[in-house]
PDB file of N, CA and C in Angstrom:
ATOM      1  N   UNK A   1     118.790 108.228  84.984  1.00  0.00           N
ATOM      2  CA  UNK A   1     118.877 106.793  85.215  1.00  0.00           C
ATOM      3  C   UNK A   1     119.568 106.544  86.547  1.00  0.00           C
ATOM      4  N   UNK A   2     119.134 105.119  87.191  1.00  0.00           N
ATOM      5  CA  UNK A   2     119.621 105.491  88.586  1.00  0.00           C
ATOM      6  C   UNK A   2     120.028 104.331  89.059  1.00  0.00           C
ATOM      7  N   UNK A   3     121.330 104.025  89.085  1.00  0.00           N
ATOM      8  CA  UNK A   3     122.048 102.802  89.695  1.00  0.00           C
ATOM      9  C   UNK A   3     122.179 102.173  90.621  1.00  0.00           C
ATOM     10  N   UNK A   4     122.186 101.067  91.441  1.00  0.00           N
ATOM     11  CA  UNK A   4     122.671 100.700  92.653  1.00  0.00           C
ATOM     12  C   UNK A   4     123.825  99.606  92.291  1.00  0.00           C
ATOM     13  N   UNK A   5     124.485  99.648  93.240  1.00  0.00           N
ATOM     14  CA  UNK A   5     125.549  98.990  93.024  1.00  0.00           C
ATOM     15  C   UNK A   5     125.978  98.168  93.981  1.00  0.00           C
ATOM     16  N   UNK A   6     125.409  96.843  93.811  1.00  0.00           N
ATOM     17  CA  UNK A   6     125.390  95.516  94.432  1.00  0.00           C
ATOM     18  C   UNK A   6     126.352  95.214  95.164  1.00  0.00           C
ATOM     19  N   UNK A   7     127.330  94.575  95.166  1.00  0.00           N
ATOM     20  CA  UNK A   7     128.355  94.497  95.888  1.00  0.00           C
ATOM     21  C   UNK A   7     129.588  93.858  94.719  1.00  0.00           C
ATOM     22  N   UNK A   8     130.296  93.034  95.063  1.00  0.00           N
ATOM     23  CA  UNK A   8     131.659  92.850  94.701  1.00  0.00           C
ATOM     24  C   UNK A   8     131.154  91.336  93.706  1.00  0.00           C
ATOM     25  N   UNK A   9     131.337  91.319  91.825  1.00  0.00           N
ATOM     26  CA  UNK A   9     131.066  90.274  91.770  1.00  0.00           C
ATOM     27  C   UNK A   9     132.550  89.507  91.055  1.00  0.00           C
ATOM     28  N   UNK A  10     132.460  88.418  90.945  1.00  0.00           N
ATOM     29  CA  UNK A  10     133.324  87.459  90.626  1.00  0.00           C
ATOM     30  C   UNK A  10     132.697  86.385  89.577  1.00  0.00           C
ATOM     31  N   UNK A  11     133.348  86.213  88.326  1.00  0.00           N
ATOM     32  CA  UNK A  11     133.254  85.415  87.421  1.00  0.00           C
ATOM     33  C   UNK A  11     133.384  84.082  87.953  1.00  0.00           C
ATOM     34  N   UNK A  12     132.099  83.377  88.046  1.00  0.00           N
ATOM     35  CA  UNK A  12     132.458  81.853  88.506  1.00  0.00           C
ATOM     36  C   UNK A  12     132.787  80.931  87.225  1.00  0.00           C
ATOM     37  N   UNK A  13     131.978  81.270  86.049  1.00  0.00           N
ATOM     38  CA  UNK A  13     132.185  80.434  85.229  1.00  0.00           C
ATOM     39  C   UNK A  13     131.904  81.115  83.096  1.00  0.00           C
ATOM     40  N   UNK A  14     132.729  80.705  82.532  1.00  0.00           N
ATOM     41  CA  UNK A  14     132.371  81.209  81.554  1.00  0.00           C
ATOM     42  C   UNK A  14     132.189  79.843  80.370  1.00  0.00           C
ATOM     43  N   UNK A  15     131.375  79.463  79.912  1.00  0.00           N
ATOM     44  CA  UNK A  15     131.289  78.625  78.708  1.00  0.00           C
ATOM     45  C   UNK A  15     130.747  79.557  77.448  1.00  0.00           C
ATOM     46  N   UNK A  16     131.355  78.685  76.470  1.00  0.00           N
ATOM     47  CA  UNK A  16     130.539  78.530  74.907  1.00  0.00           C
ATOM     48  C   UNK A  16     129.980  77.964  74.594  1.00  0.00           C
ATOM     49  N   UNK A  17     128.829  77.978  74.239  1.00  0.00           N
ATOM     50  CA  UNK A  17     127.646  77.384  74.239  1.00  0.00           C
ATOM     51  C   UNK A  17     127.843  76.964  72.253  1.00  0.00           C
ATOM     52  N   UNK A  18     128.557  76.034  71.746  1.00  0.00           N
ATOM     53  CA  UNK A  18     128.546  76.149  70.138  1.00  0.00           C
ATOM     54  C   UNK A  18     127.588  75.880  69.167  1.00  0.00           C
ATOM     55  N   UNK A  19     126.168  75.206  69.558  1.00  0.00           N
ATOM     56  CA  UNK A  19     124.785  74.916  69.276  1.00  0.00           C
ATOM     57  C   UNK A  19     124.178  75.902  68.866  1.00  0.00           C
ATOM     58  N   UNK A  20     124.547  77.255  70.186  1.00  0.00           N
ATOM     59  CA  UNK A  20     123.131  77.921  70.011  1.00  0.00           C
ATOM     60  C   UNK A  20     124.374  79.358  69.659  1.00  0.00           C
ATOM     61  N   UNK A  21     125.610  79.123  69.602  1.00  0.00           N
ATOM     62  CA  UNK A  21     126.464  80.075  69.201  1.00  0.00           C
ATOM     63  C   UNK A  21     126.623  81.589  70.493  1.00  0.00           C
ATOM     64  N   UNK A  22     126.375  81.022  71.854  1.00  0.00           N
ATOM     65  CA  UNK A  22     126.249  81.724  72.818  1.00  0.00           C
ATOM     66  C   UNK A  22     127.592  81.734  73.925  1.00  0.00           C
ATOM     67  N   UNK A  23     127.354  82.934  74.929  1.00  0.00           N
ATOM     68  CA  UNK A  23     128.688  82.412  75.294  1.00  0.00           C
ATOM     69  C   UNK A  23     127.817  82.794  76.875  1.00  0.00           C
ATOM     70  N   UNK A  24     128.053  82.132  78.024  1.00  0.00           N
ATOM     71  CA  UNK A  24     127.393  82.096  79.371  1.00  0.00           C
ATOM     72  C   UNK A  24     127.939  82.239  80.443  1.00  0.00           C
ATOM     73  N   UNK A  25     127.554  83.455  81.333  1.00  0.00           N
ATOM     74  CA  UNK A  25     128.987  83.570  82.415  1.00  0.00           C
ATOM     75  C   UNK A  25     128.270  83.719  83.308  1.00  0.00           C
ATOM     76  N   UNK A  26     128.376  82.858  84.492  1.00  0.00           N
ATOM     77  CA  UNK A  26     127.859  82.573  85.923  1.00  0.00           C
ATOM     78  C   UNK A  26     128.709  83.859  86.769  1.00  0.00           C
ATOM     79  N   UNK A  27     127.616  84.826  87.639  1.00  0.00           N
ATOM     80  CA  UNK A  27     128.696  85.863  87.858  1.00  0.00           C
ATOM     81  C   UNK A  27     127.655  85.682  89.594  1.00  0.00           C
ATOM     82  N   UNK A  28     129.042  85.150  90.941  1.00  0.00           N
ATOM     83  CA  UNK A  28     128.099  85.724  91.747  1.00  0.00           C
ATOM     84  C   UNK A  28     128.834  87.046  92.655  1.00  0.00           C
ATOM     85  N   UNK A  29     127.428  87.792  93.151  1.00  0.00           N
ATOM     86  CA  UNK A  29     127.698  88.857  93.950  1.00  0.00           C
ATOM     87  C   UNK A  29     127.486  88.359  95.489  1.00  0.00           C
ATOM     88  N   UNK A  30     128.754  89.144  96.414  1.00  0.00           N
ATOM     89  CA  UNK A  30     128.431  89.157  97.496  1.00  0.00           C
ATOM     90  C   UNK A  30     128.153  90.658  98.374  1.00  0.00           C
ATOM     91  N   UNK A  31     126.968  90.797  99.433  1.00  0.00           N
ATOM     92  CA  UNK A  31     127.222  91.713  99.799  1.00  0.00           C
ATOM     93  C   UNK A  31     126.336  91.211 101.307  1.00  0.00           C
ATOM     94  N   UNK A  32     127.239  92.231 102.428  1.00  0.00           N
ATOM     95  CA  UNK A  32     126.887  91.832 103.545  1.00  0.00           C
ATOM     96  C   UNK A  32     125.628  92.032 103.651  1.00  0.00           C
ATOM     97  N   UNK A  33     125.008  93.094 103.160  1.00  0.00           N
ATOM     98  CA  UNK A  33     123.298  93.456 103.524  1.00  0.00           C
ATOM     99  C   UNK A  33     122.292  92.237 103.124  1.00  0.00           C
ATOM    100  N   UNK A  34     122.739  91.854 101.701  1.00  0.00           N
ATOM    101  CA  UNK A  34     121.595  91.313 100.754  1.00  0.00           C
ATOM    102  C   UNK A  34     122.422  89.476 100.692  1.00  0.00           C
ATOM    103  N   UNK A  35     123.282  89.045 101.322  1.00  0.00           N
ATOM    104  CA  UNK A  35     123.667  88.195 101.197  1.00  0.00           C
ATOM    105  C   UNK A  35     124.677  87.945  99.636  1.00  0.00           C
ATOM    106  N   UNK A  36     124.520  86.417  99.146  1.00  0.00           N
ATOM    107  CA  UNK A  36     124.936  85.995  97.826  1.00  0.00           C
ATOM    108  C   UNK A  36     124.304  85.647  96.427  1.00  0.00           C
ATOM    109  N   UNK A  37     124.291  86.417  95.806  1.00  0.00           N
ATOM    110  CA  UNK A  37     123.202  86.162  95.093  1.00  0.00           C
ATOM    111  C   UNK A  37     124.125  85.466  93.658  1.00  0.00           C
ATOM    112  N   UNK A  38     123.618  84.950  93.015  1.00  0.00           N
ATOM    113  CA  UNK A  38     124.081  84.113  91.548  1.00  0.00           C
ATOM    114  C   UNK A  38     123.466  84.621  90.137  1.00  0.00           C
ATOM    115  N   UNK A  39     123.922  84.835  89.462  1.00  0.00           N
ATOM    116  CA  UNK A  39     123.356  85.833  87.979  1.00  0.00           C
ATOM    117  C   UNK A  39     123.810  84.982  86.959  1.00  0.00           C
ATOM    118  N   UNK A  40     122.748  84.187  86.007  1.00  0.00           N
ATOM    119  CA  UNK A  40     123.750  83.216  84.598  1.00  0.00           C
ATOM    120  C   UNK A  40     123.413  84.225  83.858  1.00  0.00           C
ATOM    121  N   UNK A  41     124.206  84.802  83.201  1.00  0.00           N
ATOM    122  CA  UNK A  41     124.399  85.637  81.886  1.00  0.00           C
ATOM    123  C   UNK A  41     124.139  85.103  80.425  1.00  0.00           C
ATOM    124  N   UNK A  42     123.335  85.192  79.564  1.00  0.00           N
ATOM    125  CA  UNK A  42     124.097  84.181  78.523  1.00  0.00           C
ATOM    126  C   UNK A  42     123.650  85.571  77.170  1.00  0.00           C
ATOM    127  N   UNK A  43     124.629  85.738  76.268  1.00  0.00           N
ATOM    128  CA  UNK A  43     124.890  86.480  74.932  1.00  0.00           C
ATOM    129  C   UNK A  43     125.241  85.839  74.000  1.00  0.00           C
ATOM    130  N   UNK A  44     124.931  86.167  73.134  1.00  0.00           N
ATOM    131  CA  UNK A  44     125.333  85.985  71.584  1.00  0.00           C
ATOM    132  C   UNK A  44     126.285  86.278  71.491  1.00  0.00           C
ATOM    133  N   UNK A  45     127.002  85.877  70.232  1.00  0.00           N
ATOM    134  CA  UNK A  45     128.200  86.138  69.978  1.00  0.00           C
ATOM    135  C   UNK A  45     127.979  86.916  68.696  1.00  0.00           C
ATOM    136  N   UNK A  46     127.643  88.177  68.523  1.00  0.00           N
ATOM    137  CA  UNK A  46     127.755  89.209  67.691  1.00  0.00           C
ATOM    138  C   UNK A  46     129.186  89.175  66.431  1.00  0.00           C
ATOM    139  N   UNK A  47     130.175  88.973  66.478  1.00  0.00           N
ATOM    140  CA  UNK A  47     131.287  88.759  65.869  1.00  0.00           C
ATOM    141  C   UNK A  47     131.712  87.806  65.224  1.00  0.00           C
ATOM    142  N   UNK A  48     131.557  87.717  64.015  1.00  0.00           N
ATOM    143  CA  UNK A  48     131.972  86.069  63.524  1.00  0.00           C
ATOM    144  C   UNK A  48     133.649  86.837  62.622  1.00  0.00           C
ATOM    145  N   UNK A  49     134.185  85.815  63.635  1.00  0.00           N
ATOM    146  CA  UNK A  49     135.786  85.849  62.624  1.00  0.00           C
ATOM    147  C   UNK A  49     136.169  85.130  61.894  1.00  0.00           C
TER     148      UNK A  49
END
């Protein structure tokens, strides 16, 4: 399996989504080659406590 490894990212934003029981984290990367790019994440929440 064969990785690249983007550049440096930073959590812009994390919500809970309580509707759809999700949780959503805006993550962007910067890197001098490829510029800034923006990634929305969104997961389930596997764990009910």
């Amino acid at each position: 399996m064969h990785h690249t490894k983007f550049g440096d990212g930073v959590i812009v934003s994390m919500a809970n989504v309580a509707k759809r029981d999700q949780t959503r984290a805006q993550i962007k990367f910067t890197n001098p080659a490829y510029g800034t790019k923006e990634l929305l994440l969104a997961f389930a929440n596997l764990t009910k406590l």
